[in-house]
N, C-alpha and C. Protein backbone atom coordinates (compact mmCIF):
# COMPACT_ATOMS: atom_id res chain seq x y z
N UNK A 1 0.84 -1.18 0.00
CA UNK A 1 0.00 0.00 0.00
C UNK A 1 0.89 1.25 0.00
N UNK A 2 0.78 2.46 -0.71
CA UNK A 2 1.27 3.66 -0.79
C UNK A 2 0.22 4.46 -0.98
N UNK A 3 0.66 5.67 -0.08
CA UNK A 3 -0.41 6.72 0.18
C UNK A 3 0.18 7.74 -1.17
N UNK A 4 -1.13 8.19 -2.17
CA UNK A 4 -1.18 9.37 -2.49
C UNK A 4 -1.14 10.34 -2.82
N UNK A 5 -0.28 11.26 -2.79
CA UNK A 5 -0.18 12.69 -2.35
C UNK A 5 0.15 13.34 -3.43
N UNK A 6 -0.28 13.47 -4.71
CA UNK A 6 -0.41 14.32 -6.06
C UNK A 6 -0.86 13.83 -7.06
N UNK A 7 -1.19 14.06 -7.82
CA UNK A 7 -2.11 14.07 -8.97
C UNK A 7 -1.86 15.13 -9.91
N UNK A 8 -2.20 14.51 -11.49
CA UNK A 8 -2.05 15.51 -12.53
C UNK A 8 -2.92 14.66 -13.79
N UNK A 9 -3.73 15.81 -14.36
CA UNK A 9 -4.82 15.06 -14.93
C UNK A 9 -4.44 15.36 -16.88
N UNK A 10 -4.77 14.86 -17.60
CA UNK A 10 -4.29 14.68 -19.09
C UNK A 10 -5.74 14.38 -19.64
N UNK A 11 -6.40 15.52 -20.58
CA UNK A 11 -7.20 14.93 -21.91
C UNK A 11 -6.65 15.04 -23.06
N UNK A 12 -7.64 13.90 -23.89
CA UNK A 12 -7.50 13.46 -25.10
C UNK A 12 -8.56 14.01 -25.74
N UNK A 13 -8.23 14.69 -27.13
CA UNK A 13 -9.11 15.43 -27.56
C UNK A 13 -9.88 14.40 -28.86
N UNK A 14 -10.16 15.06 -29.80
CA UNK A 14 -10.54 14.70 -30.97
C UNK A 14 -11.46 13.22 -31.47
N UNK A 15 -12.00 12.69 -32.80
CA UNK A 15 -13.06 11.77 -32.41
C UNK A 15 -12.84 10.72 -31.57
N UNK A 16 -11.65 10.54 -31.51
CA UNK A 16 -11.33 8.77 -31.05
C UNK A 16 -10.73 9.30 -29.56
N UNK A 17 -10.24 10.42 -29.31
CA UNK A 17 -9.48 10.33 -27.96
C UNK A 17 -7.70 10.29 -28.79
N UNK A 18 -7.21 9.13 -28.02
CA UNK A 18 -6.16 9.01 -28.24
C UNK A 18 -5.71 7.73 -29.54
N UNK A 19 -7.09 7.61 -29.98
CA UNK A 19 -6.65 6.73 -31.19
C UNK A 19 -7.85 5.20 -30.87
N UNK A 20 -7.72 4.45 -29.64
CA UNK A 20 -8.40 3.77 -28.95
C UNK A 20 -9.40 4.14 -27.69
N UNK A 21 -9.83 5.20 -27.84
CA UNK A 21 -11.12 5.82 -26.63
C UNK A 21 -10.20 6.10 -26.10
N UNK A 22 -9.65 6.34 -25.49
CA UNK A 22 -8.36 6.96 -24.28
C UNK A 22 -8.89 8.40 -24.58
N UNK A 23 -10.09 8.86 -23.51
CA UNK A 23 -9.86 10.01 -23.07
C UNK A 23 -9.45 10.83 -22.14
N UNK A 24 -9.01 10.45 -20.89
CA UNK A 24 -8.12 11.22 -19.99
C UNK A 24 -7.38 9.95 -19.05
N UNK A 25 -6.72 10.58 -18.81
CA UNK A 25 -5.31 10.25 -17.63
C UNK A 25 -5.58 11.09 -16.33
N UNK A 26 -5.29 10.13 -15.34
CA UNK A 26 -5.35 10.41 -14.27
C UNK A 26 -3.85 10.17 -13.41
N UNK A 27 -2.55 10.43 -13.59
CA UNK A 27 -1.55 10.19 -12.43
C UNK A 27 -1.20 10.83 -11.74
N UNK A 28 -1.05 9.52 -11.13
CA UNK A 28 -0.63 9.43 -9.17
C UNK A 28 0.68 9.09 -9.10
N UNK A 29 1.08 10.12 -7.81
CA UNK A 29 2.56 10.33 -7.26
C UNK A 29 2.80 9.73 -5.94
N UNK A 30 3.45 9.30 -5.60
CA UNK A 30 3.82 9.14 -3.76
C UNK A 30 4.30 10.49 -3.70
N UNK A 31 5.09 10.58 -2.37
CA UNK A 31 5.42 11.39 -1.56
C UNK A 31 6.69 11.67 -1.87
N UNK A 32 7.32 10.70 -2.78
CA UNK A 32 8.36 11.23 -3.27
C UNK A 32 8.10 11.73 -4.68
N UNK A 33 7.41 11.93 -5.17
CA UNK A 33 6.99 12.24 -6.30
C UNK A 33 7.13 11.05 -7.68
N UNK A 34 7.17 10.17 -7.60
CA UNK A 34 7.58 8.81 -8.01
C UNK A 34 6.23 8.88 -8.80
N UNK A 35 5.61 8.60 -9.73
CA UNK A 35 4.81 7.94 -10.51
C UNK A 35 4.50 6.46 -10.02
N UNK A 36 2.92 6.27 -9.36
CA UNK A 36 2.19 5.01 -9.11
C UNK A 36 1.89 4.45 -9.69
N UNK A 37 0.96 5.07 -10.81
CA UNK A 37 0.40 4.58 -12.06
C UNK A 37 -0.53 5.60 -13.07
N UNK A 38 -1.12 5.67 -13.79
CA UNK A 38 -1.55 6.30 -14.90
C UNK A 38 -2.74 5.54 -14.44
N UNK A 39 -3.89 6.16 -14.34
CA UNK A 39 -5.38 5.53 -14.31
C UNK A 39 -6.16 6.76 -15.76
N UNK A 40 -6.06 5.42 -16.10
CA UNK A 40 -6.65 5.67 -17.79
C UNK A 40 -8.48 5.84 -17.69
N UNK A 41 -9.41 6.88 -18.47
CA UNK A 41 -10.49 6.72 -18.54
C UNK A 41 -11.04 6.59 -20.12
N UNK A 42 -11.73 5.51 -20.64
CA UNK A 42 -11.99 4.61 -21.64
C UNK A 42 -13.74 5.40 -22.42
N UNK A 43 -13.90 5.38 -22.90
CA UNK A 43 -15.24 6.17 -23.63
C UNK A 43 -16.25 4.79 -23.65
N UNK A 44 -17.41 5.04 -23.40
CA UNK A 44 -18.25 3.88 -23.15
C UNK A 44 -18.83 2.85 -24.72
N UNK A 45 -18.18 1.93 -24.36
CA UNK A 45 -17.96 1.14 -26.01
C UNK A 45 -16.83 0.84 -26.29
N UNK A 46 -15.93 1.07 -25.91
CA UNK A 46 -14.54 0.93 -25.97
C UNK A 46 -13.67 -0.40 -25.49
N UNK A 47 -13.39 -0.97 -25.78
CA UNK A 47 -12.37 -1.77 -25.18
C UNK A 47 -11.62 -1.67 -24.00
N UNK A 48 -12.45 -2.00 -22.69
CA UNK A 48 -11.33 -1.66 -21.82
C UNK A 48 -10.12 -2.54 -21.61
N UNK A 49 -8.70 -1.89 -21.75
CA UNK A 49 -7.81 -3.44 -21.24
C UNK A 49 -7.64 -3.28 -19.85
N UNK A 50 -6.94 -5.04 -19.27
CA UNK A 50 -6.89 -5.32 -18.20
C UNK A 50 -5.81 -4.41 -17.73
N UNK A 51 -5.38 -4.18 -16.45
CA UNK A 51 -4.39 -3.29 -15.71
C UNK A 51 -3.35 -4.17 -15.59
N UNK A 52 -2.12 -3.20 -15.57
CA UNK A 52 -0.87 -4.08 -16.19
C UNK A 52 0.24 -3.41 -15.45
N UNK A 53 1.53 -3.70 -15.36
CA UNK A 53 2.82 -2.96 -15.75
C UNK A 53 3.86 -3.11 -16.38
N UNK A 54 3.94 -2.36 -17.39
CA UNK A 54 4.80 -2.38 -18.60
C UNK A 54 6.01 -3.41 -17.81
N UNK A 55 6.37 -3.99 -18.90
CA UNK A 55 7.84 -4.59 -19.09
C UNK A 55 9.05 -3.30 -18.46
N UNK A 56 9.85 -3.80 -17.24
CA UNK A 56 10.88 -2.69 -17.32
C UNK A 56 10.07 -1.42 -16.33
N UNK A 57 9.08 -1.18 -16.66
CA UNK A 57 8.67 -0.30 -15.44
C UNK A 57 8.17 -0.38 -14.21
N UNK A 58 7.64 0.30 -13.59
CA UNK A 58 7.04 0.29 -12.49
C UNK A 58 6.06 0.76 -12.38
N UNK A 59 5.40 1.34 -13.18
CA UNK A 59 4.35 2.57 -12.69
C UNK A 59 3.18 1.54 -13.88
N UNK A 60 2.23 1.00 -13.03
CA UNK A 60 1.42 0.76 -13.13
C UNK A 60 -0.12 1.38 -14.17
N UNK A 61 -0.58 0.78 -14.95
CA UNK A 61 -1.40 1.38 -16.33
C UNK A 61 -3.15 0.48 -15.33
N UNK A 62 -3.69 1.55 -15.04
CA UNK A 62 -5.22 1.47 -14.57
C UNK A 62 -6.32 1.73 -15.96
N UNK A 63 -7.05 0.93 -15.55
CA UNK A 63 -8.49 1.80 -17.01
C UNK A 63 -9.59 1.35 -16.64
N UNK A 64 -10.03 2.42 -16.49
CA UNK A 64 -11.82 2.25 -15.91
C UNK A 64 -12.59 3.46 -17.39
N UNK A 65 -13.80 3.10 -17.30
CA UNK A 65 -14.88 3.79 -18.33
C UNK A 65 -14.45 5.08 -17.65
N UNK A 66 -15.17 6.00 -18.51
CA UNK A 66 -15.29 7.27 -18.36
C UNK A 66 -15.95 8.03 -17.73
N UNK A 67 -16.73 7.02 -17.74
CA UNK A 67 -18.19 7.30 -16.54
C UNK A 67 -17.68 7.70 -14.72
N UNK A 68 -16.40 6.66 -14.99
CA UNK A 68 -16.04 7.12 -13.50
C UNK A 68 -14.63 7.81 -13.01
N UNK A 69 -14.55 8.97 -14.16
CA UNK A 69 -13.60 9.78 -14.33
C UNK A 69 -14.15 10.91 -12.65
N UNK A 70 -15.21 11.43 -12.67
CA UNK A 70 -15.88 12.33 -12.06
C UNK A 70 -15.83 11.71 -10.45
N UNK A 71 -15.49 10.28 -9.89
CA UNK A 71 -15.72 9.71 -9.23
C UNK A 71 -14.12 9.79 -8.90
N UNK A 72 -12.94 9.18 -9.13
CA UNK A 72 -12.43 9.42 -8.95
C UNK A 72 -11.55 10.69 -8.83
N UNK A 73 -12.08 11.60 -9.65
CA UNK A 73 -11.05 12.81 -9.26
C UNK A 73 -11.95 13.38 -7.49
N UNK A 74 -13.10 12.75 -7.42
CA UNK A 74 -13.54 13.45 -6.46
C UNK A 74 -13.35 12.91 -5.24
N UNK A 75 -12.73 11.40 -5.15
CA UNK A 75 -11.79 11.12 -4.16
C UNK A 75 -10.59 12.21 -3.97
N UNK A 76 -10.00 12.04 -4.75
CA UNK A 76 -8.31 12.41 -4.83
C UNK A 76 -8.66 14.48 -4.44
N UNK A 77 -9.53 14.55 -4.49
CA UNK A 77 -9.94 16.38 -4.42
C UNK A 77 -10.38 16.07 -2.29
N UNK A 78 -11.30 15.41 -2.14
CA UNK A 78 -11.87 15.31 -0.92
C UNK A 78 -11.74 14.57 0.20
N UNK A 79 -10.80 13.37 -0.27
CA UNK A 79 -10.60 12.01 0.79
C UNK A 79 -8.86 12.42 1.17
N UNK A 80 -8.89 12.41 2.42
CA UNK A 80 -7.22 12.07 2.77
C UNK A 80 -7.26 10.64 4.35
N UNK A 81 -6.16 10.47 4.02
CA UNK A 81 -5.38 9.83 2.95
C UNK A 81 -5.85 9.07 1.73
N UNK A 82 -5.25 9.04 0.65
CA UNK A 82 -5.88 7.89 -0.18
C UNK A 82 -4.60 7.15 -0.47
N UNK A 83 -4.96 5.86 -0.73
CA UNK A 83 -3.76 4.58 -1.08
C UNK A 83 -3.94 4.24 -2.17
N UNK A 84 -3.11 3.62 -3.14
CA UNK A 84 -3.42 3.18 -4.13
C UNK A 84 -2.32 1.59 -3.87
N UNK A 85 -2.90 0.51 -3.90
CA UNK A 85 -1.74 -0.90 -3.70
C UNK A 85 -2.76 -1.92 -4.64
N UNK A 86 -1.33 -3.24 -5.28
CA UNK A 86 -2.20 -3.72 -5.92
C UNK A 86 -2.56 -4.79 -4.98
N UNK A 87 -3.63 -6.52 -5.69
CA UNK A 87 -3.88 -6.84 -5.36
C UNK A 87 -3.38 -8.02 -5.78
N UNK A 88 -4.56 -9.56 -5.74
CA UNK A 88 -3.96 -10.73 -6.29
C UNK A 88 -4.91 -10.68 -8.03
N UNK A 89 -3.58 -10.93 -8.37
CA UNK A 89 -4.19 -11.33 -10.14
C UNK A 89 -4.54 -9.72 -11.01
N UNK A 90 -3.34 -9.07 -10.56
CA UNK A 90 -2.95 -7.88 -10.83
C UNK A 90 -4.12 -7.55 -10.63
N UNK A 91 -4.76 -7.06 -10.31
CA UNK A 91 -5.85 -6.60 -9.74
C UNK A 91 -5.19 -4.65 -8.92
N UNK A 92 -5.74 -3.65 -9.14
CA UNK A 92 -5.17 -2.39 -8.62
C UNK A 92 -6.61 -1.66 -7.91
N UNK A 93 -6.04 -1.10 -6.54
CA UNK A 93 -6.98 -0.61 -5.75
C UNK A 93 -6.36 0.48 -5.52
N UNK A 94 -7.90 1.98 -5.52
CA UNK A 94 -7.39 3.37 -5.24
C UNK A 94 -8.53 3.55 -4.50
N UNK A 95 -8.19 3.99 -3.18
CA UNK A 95 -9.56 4.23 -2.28
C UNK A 95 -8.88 4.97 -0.72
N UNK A 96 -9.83 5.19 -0.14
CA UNK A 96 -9.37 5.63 1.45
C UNK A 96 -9.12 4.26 2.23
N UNK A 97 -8.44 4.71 3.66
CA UNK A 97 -7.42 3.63 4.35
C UNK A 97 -8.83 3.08 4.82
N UNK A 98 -8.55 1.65 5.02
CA UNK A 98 -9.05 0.66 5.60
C UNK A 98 -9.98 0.87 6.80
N UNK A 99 -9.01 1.29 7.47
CA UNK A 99 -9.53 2.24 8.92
C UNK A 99 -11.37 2.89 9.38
N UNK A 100 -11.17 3.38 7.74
CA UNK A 100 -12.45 4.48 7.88
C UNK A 100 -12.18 5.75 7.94
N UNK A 101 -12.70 6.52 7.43
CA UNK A 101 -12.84 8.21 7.31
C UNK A 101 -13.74 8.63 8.43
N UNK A 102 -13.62 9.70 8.89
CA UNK A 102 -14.44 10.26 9.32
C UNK A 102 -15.53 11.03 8.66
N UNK A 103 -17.01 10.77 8.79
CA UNK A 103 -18.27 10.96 7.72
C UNK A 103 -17.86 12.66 7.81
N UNK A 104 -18.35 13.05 6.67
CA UNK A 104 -18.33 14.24 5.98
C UNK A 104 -16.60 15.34 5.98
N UNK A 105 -16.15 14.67 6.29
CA UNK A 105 -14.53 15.57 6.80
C UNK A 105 -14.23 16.16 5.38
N UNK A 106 -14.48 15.97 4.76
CA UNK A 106 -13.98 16.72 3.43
C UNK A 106 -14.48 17.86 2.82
N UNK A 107 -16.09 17.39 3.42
CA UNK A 107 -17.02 18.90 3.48
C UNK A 107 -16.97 19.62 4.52
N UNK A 108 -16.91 19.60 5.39
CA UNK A 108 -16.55 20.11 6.74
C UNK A 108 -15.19 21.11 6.15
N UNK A 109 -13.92 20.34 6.05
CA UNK A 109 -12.86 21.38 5.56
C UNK A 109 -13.25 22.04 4.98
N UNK A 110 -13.72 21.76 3.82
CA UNK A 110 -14.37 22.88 2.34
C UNK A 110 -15.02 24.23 3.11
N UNK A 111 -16.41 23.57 4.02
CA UNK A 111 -16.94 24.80 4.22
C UNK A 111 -16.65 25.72 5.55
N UNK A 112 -15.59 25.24 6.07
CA UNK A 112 -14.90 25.92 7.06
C UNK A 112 -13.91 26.98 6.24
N UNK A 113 -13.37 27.05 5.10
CA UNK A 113 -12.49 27.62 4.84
C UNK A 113 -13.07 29.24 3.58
């Protein structure tokens, strides 16, 4: 498990996206600024492929529909900590710690400030 702590978001313009539906990128940094993985968002109809990591790298290739582009950035905007670790049968998880959040803390900050 590794926590987190940056993000930088990438669209794909034009009919196809990036050639194969690839319309946006989502990567995640640790704390050292290290690249986690690229969480890819797919146009609905599209081929999603399975999650992988390249030959030689490390940084992990995610792809979910597009549908849940809006879902995840709204973790990574409102939830702390968030982890991203994989699982069995390459399998990749991005969510808050195990633990539990405390209910509404993200709105609470927001509208305190």
């Amino acid at each position: 498990m590794t926590i987190v702590t940056k993000y930088d978001v990438l669209f794909y313009g034009g009919t196809n996206g990036s050639g194969d539906g690839l319309r946006a990128q989502i990567r995640l940094y640790d704390e050292a600024h290290k690249a986690l993985a690229y969480v890819r968002f797919y146009d609905r109809g599209s081929a999603i492929p399975v999650d992988f990591v390249p030959p030689l790298l490390d940084t992990w290739r995610v792809h979910l529909p597009s549908d849940m582009f809006g879902s995840v950035l709204d973790v990574l905007r409102n939830e702390k900590p968030v982890q991203f670790y994989t699982g069995r049968h390459d399998r990749t998880y991005l969510g808050t710690l195990p633990e539990g959040e405390e209910i509404g803390e993200g709105e609470g900050e927001a509208m305190a400030a």
